[in-house]
N, C-alpha and C. Protein backbone atom coordinates (compact mmCIF):
# COMPACT_ATOMS: atom_id res chain seq x y z
N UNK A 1 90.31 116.78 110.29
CA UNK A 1 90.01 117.56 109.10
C UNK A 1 88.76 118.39 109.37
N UNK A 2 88.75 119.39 109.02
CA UNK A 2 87.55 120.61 109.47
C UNK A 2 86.82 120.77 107.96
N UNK A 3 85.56 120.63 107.91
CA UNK A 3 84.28 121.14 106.82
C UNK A 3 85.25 122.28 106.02
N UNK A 4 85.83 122.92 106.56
CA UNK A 4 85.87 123.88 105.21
C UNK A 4 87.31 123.76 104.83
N UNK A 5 87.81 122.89 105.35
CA UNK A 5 89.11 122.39 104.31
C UNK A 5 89.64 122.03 103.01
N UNK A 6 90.54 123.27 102.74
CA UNK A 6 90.86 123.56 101.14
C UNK A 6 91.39 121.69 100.39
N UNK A 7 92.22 121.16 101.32
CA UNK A 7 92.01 119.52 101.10
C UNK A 7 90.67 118.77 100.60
N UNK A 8 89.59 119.37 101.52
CA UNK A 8 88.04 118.62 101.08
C UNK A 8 87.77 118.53 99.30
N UNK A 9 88.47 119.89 99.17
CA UNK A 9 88.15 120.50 97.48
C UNK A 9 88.33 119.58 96.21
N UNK A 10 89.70 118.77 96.91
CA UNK A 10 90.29 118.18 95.73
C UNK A 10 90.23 116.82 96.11
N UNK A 11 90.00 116.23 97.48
CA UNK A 11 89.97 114.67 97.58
C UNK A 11 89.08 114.57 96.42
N UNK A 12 89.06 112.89 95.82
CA UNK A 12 88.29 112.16 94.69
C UNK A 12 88.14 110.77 95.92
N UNK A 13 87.26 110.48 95.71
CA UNK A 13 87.38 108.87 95.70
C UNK A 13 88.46 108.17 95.00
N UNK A 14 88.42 107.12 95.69
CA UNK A 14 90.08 106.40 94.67
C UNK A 14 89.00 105.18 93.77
N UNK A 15 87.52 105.16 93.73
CA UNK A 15 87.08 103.97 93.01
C UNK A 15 86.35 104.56 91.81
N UNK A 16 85.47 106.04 92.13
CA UNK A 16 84.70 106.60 91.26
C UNK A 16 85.53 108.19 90.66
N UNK A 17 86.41 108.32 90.90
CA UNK A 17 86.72 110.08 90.99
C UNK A 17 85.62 110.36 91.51
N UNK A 18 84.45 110.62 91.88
CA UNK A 18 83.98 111.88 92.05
C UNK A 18 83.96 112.27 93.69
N UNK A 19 83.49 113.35 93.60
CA UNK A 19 83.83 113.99 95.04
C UNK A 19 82.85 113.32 96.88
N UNK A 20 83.90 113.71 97.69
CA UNK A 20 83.96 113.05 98.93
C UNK A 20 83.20 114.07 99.69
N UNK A 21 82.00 113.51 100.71
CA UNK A 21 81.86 114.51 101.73
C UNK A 21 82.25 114.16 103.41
N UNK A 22 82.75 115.15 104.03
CA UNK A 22 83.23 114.30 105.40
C UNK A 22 82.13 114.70 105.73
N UNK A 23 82.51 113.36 107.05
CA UNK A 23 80.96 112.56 107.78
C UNK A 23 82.39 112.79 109.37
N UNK A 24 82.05 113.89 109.88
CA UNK A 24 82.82 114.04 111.11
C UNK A 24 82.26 113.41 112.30
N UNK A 25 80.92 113.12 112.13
CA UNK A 25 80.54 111.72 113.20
C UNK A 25 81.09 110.32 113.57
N UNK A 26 81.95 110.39 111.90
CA UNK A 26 82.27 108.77 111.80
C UNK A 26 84.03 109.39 111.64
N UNK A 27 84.25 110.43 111.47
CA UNK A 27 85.63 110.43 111.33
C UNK A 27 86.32 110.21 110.08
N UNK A 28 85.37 110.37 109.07
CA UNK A 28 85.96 109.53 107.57
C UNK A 28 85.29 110.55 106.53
N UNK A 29 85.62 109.98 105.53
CA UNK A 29 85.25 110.39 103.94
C UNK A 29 84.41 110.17 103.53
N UNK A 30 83.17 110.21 103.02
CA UNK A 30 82.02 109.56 102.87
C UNK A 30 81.92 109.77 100.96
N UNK A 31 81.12 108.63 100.44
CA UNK A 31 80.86 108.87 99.27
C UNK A 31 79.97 108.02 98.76
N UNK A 32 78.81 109.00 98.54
CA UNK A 32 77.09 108.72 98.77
C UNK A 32 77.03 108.15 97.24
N UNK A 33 77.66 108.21 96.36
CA UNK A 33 76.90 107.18 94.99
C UNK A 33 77.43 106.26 95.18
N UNK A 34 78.74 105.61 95.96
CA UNK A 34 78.90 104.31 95.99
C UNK A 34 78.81 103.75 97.84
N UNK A 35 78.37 104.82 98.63
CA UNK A 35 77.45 104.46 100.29
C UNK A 35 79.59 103.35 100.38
N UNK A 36 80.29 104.39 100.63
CA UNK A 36 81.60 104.00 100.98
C UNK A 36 81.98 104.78 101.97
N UNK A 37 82.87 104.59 103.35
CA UNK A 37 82.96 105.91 104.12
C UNK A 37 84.81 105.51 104.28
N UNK A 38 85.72 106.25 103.45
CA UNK A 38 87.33 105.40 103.76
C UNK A 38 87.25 106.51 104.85
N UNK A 39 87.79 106.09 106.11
CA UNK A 39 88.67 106.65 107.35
C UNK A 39 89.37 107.60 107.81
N UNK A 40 89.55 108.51 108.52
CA UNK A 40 90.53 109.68 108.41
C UNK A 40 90.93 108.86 109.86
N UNK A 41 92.49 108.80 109.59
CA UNK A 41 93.15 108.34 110.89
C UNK A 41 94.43 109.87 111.10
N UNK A 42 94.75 109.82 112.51
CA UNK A 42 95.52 110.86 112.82
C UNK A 42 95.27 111.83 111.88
N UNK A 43 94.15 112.35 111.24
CA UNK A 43 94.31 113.82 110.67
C UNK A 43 94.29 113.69 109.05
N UNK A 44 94.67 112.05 108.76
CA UNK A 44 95.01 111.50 107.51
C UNK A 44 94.07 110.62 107.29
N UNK A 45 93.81 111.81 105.62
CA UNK A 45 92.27 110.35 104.65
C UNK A 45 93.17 109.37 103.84
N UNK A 46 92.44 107.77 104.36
CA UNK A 46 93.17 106.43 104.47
C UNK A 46 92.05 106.45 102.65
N UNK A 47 92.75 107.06 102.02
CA UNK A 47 91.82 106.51 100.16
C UNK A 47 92.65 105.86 99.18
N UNK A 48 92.99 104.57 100.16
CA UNK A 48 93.02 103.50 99.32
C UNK A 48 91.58 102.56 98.71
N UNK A 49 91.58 101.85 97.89
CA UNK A 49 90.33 101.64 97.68
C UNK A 49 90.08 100.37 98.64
N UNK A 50 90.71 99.60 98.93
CA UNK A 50 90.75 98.47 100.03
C UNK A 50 90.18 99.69 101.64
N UNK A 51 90.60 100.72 101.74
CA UNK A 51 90.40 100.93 102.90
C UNK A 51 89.08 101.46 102.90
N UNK A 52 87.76 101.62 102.02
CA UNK A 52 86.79 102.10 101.82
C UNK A 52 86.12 101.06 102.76
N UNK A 53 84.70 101.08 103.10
CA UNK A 53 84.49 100.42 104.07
C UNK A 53 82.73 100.41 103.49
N UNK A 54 82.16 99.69 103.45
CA UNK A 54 80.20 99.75 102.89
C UNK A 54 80.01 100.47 103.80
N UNK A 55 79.03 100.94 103.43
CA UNK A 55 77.87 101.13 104.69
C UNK A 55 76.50 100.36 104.54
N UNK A 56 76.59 99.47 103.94
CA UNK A 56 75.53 98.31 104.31
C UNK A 56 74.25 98.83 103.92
N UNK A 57 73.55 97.90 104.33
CA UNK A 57 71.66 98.55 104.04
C UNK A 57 71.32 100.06 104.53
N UNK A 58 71.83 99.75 106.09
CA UNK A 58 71.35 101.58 106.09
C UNK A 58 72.71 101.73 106.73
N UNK A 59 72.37 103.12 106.68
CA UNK A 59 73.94 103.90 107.34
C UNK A 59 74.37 103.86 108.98
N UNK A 60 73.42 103.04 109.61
CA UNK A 60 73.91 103.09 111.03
C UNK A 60 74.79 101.57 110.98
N UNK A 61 74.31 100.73 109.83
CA UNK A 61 75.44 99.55 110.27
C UNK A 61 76.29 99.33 110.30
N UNK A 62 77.03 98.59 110.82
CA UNK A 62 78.60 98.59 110.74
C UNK A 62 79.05 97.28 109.87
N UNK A 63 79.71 97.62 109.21
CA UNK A 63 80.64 96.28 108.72
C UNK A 63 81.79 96.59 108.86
N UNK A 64 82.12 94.89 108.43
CA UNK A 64 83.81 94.76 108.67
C UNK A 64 83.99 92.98 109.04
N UNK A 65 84.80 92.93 108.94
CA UNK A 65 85.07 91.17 109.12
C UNK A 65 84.24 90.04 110.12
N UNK A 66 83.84 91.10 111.22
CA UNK A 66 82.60 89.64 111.84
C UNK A 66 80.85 90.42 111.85
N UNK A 67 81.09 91.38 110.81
CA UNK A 67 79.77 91.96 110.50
C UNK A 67 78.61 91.13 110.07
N UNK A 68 78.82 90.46 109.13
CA UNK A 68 78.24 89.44 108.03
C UNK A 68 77.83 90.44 106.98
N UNK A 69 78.17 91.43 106.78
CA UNK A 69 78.13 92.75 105.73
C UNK A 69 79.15 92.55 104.69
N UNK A 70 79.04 91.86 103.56
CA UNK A 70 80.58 92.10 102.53
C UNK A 70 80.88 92.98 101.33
N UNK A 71 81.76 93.64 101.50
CA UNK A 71 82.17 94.72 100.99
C UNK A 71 81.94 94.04 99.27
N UNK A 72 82.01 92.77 98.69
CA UNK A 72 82.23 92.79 97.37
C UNK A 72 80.08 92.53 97.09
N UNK A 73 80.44 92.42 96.05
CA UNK A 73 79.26 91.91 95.48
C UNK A 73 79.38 91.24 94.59
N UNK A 74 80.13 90.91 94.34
CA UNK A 74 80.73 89.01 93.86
C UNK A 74 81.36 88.17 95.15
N UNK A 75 80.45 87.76 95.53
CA UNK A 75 81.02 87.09 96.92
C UNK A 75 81.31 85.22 96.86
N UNK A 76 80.03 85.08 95.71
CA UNK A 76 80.25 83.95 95.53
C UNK A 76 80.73 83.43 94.34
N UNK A 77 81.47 82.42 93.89
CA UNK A 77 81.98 82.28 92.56
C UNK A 77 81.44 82.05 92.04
N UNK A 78 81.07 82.44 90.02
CA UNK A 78 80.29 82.05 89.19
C UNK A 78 81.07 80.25 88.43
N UNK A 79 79.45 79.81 89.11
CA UNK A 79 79.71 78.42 88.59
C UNK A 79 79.77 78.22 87.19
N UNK A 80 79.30 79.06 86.52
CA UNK A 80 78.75 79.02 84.80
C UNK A 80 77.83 78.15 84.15
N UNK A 81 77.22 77.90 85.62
CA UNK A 81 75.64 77.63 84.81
C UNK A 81 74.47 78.12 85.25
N UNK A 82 73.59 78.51 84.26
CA UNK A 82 72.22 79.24 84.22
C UNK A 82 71.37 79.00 84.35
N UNK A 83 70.41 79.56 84.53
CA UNK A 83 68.77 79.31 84.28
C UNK A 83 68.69 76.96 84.58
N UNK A 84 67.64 76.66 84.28
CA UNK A 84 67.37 75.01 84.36
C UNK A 84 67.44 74.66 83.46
N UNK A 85 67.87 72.86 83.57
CA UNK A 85 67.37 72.11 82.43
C UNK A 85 66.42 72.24 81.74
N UNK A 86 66.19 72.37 80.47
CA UNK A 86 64.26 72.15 79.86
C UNK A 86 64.93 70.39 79.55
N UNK A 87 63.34 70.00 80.01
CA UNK A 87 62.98 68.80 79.32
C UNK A 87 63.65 68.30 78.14
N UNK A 88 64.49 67.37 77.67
CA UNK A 88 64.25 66.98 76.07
C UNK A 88 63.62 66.36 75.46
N UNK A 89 63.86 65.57 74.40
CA UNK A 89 62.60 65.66 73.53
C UNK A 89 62.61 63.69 73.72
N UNK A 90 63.44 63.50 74.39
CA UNK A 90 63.15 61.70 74.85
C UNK A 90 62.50 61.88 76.04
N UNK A 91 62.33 63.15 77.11
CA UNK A 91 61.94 62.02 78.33
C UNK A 91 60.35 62.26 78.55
N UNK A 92 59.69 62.06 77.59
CA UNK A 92 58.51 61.94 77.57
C UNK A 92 57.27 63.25 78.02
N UNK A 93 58.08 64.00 78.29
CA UNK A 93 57.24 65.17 79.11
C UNK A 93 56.31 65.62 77.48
């Protein structure tokens, strides 16, 4: 895909609509309010939202399955409990 491609105009992101800039270093789609870069394979942008990929703390890292980088930010399950015990009113505190 070439910078001034009438295609560039109308890609959306598939998570935010808003608009994509290619990153022809990396070969992909880039999209700087959510730091996502989905893939251009054979000529073709992969914008599924599964195929979006982080770009982590900074933009040179790589993630992906033995990165230790994870794409969610619910990674761990909510147990549904909060904040600590307070004291009650028997144990003497």
């Amino acid at each position: 895909m070439k910078p001034d491609s009438p295609l560039l105009k109308i890609l959306a992101c598939p998570l935010d609509k808003g608009p994509l800039i290619l990153d022809e270093s990396r070969s992909a789609l880039y999209n700087p309010r959510l730091r996502r870069h989905y893939p251009i394979v054979d000529g073709i942008p992969q914008l599924l939202p599964s195929s979006g990929v982080s770009a982590g703390i900074s933009d040179s890292a790589t993630s992906g399955p033995d990165s230790g980088i994870s794409d969610s930010a619910t990674s761990a399950p909510d147990s549904g409990i909060s904040g600590s015990a307070a004291p009650g009113p028997d144990s003497g505190a």
